[in-house]
N, C-alpha and C. Protein backbone atom coordinates (compact mmCIF):
# COMPACT_ATOMS: atom_id res chain seq x y z
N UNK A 1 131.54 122.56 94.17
CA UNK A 1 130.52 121.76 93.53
C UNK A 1 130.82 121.57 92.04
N UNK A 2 131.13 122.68 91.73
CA UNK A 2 131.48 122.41 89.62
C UNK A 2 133.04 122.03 89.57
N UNK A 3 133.68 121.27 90.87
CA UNK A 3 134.89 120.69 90.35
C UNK A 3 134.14 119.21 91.02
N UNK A 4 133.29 118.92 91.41
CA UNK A 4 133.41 117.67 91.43
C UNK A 4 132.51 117.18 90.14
N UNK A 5 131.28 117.86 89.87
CA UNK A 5 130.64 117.56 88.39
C UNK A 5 131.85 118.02 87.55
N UNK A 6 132.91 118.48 87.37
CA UNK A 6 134.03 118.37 86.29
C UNK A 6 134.39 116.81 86.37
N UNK A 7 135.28 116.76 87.67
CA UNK A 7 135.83 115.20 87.92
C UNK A 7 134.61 114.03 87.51
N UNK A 8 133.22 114.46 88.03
CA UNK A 8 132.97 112.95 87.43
C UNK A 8 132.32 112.88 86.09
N UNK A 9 132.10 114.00 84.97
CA UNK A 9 131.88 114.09 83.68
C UNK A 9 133.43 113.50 83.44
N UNK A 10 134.64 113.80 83.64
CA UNK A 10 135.83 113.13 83.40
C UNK A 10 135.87 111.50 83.57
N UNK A 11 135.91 111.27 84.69
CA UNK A 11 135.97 109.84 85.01
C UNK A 11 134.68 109.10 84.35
N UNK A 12 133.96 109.69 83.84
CA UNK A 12 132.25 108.70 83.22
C UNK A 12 132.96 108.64 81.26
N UNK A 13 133.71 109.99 81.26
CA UNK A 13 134.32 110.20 79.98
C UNK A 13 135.15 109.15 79.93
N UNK A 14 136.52 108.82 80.70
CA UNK A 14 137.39 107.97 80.83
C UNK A 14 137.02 106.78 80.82
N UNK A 15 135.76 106.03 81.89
CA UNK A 15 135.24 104.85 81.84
C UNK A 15 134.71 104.93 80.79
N UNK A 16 133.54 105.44 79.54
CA UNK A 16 133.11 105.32 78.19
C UNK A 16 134.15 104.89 77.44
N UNK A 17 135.00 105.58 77.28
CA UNK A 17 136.63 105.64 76.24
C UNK A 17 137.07 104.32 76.56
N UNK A 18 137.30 103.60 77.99
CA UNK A 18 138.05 102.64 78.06
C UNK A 18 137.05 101.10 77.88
N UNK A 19 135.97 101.27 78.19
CA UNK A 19 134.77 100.62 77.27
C UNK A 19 134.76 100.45 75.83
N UNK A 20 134.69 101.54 75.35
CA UNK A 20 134.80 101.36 73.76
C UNK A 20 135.71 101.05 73.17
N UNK A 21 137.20 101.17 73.74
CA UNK A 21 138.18 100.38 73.42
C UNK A 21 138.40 98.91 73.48
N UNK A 22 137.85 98.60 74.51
CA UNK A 22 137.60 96.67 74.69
C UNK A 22 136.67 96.40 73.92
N UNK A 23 135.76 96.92 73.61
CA UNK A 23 134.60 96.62 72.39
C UNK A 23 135.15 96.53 71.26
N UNK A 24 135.99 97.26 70.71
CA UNK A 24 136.68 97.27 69.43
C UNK A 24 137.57 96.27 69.06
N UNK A 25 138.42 95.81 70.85
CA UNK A 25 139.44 94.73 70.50
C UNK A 25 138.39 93.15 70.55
N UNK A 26 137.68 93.30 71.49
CA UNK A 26 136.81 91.70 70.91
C UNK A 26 136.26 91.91 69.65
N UNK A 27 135.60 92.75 69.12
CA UNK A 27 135.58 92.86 67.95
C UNK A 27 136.32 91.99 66.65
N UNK A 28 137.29 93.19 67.04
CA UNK A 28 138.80 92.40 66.47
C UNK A 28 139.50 91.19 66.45
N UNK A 29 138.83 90.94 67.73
CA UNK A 29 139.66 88.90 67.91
C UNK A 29 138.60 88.33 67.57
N UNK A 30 137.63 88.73 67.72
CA UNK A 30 136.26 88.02 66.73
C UNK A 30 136.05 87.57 65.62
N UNK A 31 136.70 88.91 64.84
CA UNK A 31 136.53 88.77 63.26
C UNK A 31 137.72 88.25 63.00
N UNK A 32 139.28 88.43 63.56
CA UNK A 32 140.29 87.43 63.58
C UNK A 32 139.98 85.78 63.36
N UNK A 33 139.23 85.16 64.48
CA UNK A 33 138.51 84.30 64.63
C UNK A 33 138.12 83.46 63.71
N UNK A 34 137.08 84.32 63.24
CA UNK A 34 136.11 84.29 62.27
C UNK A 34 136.80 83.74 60.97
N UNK A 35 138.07 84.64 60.90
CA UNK A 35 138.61 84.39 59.09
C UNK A 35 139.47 83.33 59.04
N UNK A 36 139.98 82.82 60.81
CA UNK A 36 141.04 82.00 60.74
C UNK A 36 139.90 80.40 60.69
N UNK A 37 138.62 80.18 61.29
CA UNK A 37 137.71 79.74 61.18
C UNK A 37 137.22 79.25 59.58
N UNK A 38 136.85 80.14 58.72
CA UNK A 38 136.27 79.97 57.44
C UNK A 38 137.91 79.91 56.53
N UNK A 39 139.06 79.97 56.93
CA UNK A 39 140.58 79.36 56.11
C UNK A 39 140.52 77.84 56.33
N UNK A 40 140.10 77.65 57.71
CA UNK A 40 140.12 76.23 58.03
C UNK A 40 139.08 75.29 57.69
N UNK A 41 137.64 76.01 57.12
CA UNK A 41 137.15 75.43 56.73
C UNK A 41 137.32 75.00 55.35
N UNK A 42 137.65 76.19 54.99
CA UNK A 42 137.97 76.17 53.10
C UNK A 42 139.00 75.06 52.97
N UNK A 43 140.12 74.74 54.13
CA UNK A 43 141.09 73.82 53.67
C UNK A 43 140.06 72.84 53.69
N UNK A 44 139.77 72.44 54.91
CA UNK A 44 139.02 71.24 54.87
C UNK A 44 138.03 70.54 53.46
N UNK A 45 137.63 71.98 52.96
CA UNK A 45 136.88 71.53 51.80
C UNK A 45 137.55 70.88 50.91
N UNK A 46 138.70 71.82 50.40
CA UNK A 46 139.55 71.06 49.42
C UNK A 46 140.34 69.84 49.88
N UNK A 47 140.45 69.49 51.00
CA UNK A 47 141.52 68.08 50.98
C UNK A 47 140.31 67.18 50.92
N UNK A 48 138.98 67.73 51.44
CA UNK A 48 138.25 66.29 51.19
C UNK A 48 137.17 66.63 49.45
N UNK A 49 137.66 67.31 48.87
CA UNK A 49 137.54 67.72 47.55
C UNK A 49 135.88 67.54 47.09
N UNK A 50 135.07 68.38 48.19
CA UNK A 50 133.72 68.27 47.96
C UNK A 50 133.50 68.94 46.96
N UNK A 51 132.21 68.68 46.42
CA UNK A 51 131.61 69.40 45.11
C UNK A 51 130.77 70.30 45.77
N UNK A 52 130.33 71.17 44.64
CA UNK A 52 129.31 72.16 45.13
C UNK A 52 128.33 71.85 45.93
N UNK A 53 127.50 71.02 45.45
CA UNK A 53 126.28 70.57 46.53
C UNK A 53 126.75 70.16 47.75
N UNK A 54 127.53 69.22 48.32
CA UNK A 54 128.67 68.65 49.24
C UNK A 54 128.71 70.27 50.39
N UNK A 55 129.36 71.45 49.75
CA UNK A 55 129.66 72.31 50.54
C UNK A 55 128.07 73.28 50.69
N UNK A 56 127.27 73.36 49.63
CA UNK A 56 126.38 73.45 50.35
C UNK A 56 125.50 73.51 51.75
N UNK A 57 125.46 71.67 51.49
CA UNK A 57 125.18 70.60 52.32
C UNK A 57 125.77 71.07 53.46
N UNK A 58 127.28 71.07 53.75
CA UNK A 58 128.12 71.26 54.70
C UNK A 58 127.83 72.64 55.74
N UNK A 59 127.26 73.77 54.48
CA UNK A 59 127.33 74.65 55.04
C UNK A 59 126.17 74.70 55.89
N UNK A 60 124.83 74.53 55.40
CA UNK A 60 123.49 74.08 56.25
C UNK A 60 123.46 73.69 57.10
N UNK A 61 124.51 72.42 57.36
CA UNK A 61 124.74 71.47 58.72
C UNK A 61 125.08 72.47 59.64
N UNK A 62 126.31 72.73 59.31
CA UNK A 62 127.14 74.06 60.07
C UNK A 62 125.74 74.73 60.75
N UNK A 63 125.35 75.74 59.94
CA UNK A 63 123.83 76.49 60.17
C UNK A 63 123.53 76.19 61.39
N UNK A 64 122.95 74.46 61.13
CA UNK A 64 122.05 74.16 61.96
C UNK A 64 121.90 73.74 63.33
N UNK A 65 123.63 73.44 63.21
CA UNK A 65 124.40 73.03 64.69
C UNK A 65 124.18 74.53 65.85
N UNK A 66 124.75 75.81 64.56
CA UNK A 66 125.05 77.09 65.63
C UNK A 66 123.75 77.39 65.78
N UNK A 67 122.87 77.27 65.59
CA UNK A 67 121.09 77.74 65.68
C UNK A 67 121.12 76.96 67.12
N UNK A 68 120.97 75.59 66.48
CA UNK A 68 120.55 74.59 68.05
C UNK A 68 121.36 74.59 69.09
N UNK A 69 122.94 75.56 69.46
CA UNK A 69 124.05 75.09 69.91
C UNK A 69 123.76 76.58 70.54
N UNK A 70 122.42 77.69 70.47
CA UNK A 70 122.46 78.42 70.56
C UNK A 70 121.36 78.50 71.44
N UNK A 71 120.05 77.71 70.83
CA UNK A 71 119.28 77.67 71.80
C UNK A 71 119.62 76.54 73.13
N UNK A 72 120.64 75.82 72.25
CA UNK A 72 120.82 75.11 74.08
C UNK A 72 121.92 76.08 75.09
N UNK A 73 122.57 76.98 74.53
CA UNK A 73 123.18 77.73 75.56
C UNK A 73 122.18 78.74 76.25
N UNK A 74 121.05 79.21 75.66
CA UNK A 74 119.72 79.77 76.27
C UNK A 74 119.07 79.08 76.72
N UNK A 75 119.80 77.71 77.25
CA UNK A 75 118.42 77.18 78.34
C UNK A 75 119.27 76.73 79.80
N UNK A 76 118.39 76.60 80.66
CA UNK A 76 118.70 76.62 81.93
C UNK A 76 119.29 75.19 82.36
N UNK A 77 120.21 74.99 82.07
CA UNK A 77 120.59 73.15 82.43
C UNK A 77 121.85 73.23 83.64
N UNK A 78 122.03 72.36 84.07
CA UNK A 78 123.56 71.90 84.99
C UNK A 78 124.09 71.83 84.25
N UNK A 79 125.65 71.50 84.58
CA UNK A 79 126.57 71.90 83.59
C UNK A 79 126.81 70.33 83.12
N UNK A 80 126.45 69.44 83.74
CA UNK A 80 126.40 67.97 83.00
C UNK A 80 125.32 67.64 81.86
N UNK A 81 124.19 68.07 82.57
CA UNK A 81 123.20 68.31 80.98
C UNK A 81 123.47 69.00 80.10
N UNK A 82 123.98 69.94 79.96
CA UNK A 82 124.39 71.07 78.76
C UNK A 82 125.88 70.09 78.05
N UNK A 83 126.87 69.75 78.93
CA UNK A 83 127.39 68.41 78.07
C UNK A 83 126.85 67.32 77.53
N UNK A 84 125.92 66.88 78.10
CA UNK A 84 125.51 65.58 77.35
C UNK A 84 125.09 66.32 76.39
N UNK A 85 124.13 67.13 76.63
CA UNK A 85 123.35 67.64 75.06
C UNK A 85 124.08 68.10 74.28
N UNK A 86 124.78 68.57 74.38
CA UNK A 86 126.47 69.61 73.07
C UNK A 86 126.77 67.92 73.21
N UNK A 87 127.32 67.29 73.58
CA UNK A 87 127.72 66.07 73.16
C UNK A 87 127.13 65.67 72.00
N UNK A 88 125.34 64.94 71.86
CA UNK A 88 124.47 64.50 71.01
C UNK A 88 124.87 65.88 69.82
N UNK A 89 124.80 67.16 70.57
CA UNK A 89 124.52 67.45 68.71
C UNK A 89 125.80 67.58 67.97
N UNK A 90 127.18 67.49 68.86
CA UNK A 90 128.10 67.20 68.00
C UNK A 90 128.35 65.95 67.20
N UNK A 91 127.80 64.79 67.89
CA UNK A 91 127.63 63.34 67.20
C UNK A 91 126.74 63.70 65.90
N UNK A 92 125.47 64.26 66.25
CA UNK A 92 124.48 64.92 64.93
C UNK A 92 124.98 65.47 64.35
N UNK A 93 126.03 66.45 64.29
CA UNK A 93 126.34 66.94 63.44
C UNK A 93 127.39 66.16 62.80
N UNK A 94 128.51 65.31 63.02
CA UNK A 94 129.47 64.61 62.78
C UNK A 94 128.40 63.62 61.82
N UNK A 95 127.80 62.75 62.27
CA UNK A 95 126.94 61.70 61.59
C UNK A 95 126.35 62.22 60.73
N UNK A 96 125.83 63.86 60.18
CA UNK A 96 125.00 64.39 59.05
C UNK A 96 126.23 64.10 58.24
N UNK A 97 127.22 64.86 59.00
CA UNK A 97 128.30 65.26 57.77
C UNK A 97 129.01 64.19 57.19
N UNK A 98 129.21 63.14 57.80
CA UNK A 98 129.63 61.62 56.78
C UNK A 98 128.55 61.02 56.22
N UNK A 99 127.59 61.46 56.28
CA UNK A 99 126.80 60.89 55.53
C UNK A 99 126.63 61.76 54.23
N UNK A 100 127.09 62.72 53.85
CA UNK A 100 126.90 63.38 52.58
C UNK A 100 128.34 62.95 51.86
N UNK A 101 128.99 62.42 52.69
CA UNK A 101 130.61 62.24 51.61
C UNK A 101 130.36 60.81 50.91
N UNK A 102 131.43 60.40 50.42
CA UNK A 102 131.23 59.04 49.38
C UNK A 102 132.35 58.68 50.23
N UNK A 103 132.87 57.39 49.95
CA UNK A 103 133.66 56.40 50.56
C UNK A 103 135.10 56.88 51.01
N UNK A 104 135.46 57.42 49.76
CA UNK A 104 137.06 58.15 49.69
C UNK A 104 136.99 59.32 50.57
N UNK A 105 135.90 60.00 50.71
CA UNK A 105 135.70 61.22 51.12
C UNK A 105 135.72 61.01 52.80
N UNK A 106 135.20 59.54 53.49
CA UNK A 106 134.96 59.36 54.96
C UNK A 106 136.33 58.80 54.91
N UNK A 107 136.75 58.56 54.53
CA UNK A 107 138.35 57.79 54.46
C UNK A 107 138.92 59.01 55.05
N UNK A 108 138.94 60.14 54.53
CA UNK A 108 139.69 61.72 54.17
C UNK A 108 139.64 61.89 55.57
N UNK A 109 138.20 62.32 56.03
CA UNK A 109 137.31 62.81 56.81
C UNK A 109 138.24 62.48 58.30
N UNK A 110 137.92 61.04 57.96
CA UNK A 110 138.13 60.27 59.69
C UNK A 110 140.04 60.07 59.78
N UNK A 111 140.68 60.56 58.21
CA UNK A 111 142.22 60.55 59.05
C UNK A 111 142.38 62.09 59.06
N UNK A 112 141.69 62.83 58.73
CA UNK A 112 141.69 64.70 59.34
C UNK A 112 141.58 64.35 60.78
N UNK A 113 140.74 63.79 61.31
CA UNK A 113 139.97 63.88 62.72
C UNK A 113 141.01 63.11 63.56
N UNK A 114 141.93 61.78 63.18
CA UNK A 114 142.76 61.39 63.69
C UNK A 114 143.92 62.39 63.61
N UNK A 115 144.47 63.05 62.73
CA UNK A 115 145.84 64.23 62.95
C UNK A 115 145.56 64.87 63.85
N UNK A 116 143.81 65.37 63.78
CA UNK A 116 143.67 66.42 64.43
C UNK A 116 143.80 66.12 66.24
N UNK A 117 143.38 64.88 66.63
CA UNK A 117 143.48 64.01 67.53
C UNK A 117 144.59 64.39 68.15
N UNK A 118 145.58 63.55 67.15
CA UNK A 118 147.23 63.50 67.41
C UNK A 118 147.81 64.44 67.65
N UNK A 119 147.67 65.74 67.35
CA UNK A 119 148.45 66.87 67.75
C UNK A 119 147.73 67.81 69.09
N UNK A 120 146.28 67.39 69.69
CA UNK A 120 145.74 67.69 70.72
C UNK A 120 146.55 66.76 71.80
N UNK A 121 146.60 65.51 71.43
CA UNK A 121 147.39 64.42 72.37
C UNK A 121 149.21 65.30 72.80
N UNK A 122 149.86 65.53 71.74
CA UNK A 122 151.15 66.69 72.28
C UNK A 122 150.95 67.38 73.20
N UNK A 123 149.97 67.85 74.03
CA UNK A 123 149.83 68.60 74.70
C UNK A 123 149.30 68.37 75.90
N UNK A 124 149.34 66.49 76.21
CA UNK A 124 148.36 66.04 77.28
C UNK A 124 149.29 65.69 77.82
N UNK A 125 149.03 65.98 79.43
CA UNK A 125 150.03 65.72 80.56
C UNK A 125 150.77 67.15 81.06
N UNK A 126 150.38 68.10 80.13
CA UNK A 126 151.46 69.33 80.95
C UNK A 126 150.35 70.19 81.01
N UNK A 127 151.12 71.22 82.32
CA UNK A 127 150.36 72.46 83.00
C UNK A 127 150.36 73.32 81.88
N UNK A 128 149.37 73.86 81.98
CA UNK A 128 148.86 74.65 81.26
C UNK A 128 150.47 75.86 81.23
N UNK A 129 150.72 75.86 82.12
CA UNK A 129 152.19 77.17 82.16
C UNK A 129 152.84 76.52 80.96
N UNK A 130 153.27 75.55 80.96
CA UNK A 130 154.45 74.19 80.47
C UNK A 130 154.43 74.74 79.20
N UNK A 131 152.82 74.61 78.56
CA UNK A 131 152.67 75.17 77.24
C UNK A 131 153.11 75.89 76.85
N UNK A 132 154.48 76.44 75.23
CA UNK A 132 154.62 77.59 74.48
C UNK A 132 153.80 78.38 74.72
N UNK A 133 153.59 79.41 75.32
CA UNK A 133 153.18 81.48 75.32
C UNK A 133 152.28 81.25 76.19
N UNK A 134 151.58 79.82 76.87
CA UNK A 134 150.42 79.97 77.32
C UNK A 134 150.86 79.87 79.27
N UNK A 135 150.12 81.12 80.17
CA UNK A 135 150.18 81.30 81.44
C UNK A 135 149.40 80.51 82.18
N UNK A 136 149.74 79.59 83.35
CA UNK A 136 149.28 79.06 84.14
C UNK A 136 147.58 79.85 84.41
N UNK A 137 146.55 78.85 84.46
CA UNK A 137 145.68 79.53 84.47
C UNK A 137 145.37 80.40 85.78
N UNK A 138 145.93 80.35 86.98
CA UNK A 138 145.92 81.04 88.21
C UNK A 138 146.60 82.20 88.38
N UNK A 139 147.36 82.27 87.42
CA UNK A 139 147.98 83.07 86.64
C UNK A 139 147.84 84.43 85.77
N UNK A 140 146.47 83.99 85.30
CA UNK A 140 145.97 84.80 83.96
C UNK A 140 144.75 85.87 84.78
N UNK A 141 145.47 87.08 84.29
CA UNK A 141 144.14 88.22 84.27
C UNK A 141 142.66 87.56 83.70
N UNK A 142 141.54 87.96 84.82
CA UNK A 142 140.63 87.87 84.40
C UNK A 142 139.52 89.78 84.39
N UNK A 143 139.21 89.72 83.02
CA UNK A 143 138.49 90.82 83.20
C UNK A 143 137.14 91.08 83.49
């Protein structure tokens, strides 16, 4: 009897330990994420060379998208309604945000969004394997 309450205080020990280790690494690709996220925003700021209020502005929008982008993932929709709606508030959010730039600035704006376009297009037509480092998705561990 006190070797099997040994074995499973062990194995509850082992499953905790190997828990808290995956917690630490999303963690980690999180806040990875996160910094590679706010680099890309910061570029963005400077090539379209907003002023203080501008990034403000920008940042609020931001805000207000992940608030609402949050309560629509807490609601109960098909998976075609939950696109249309993330659809509208990405247009909302796209349409706030040219509307705070000046002329030169939507000029900037809309050839970022075309590069950014253009180098998603490199990658259309091949299997997901085909891709540099990336594994066929039938392929890939799921945890």
């Amino acid at each position: 009897m006190k070797k099997l309450i040994t074995c499973s205080l062990i194995l509850a020990g082992l499953a905790f330990s190997a828990q808290a280790q995956e917690t630490r690494e999303q963690a980690q690709k999180r806040t990875e994420r996160q910094e590679k996220m706010e680099k890309a925003r910061a570029e963005k700021h400077e090539k379209l060379n907003l002023n203080e209020e501008q990034k403000r502005q920008m940042e609020a929008i931001r805000q207000d998208y992940k608030t609402k982008f949050e309560q629509l993932r807490n609601t109960k929709l098909t998976q075609e309604e939950f696109r249309a709606r993330h659809k509208a508030l990405l247009e909302e959010r796209k349409t706030r945000m040219r509307n705070i730039l000046n002329e030169d600035q939507r000029k900037q704006f809309d050839e970022m969004k075309a590069d950014r376009k253009g180098k998603k297009g490199k990658f259309e037509g091949k299997k997901r394997g085909q891709m540099k480092g990336k594994a066929p998705k039938d392929e890939m561990i799921r945890n």
